[in-house]
C-alpha atoms as a PDB file:
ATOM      1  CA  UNK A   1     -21.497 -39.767 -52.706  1.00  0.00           C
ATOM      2  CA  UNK A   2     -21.766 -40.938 -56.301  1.00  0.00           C
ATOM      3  CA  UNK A   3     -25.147 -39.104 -56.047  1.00  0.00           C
ATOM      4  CA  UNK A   4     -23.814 -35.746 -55.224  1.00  0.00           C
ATOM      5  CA  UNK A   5     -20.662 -35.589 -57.602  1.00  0.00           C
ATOM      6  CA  UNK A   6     -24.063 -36.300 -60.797  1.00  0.00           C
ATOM      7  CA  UNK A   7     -25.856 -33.268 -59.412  1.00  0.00           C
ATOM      8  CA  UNK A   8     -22.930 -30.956 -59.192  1.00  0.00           C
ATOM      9  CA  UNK A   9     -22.019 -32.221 -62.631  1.00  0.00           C
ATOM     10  CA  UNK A  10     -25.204 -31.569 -63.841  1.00  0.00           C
ATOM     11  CA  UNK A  11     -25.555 -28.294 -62.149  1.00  0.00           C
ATOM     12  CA  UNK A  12     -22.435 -26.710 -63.504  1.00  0.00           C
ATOM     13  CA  UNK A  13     -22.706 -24.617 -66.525  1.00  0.00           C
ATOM     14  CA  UNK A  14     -20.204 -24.117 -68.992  1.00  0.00           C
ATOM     15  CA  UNK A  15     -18.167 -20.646 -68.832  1.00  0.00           C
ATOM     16  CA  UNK A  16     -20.352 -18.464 -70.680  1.00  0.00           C
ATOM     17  CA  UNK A  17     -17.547 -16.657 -73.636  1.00  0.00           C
ATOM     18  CA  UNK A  18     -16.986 -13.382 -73.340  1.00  0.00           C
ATOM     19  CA  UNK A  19     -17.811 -11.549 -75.914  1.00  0.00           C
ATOM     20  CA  UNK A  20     -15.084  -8.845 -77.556  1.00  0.00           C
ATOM     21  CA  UNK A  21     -16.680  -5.343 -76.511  1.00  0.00           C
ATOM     22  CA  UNK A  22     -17.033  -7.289 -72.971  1.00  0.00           C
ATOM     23  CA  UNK A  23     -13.280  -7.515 -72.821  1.00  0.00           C
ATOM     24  CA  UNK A  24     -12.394  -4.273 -74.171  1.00  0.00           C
ATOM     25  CA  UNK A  25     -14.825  -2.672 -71.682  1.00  0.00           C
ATOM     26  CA  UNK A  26     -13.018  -4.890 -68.702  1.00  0.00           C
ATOM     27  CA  UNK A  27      -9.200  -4.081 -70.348  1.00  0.00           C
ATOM     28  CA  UNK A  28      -9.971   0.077 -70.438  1.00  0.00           C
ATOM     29  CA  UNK A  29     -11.271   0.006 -66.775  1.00  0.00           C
ATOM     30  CA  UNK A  30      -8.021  -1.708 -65.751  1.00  0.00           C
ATOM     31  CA  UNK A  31      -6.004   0.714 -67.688  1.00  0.00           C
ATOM     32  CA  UNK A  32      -8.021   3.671 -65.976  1.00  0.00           C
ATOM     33  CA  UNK A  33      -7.554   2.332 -62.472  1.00  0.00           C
ATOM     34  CA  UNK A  34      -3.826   1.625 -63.022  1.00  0.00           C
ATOM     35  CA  UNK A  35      -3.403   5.276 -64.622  1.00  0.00           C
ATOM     36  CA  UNK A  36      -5.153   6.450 -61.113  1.00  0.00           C
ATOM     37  CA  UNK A  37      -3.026   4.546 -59.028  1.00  0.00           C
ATOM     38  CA  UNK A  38      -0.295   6.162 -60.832  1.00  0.00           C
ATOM     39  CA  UNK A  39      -1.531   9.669 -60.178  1.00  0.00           C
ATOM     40  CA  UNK A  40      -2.639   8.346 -56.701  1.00  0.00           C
ATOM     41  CA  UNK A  41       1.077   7.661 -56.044  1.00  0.00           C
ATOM     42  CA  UNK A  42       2.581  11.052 -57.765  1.00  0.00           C
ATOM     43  CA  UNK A  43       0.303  13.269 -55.745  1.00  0.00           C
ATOM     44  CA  UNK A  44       1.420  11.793 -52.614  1.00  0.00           C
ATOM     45  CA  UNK A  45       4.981  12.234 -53.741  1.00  0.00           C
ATOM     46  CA  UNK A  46       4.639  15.596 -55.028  1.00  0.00           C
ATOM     47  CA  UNK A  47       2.955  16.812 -52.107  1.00  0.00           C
ATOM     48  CA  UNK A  48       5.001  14.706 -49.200  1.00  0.00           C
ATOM     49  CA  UNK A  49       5.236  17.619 -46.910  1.00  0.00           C
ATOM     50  CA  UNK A  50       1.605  19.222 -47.433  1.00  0.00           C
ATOM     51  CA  UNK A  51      -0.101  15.319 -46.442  1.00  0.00           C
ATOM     52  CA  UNK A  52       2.237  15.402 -43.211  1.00  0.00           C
ATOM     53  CA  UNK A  53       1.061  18.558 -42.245  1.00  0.00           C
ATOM     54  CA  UNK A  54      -2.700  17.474 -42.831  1.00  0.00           C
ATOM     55  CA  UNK A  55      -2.256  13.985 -40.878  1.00  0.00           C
ATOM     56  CA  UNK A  56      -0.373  15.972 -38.446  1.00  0.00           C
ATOM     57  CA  UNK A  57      -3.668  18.174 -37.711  1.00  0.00           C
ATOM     58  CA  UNK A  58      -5.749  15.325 -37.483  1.00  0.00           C
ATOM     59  CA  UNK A  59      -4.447  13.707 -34.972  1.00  0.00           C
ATOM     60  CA  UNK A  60      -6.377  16.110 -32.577  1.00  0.00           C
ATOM     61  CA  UNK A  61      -9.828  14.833 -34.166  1.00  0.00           C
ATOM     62  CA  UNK A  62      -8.833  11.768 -34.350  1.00  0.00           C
ATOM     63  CA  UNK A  63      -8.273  11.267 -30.479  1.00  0.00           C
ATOM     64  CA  UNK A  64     -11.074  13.312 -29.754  1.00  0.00           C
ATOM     65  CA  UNK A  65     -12.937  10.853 -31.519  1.00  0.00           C
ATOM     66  CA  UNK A  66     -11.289   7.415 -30.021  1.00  0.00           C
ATOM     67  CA  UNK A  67     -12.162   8.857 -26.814  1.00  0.00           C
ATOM     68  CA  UNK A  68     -15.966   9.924 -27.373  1.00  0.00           C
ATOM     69  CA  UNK A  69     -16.018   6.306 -28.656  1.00  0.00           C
ATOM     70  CA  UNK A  70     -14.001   4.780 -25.970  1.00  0.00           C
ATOM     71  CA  UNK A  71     -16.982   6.754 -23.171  1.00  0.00           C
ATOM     72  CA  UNK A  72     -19.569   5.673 -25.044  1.00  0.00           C
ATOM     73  CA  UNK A  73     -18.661   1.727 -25.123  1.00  0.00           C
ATOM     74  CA  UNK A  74     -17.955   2.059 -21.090  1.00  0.00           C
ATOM     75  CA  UNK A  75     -21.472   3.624 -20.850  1.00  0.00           C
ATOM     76  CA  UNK A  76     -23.122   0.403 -21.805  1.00  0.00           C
END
């Protein structure tokens, strides 16, 4: 026991510091994911009625598709 708590100390490294442009590069991606979110979330209120009508026509497709998978599993 005494071993194995010496060779995990041993094998763990110290956090490695990040360095500035690192951090700025890792703050600007979160800003541009939370700014497409944001659009993500306006387009689907903007266009409410337009993705009802599209979900709406898939549902066809989308059975079709359960089905053909459904025959296929009861094949084998």
């Amino acid at each position: 026991m005494a071993e194995e708590v010496k060779q995990n100390e041993q094998t763990q490294q110290p956090e490695e510091k990040k360095s500035a442009g690192e951090v700025a590069k890792m703050i600007l991606k979160v800003i541009i994911g939370l700014v497409l979110v944001g659009l993500g979330i306006w387009a689907i209120i903007a266009w409410w009625k337009d993705l009802l009508l599209v979900i709406r026509g898939c549902i066809g497709l989308f059975l079709i598709l359960a089905g053909a998978i459904t025959i296929a599993i009861a094949r084998d």
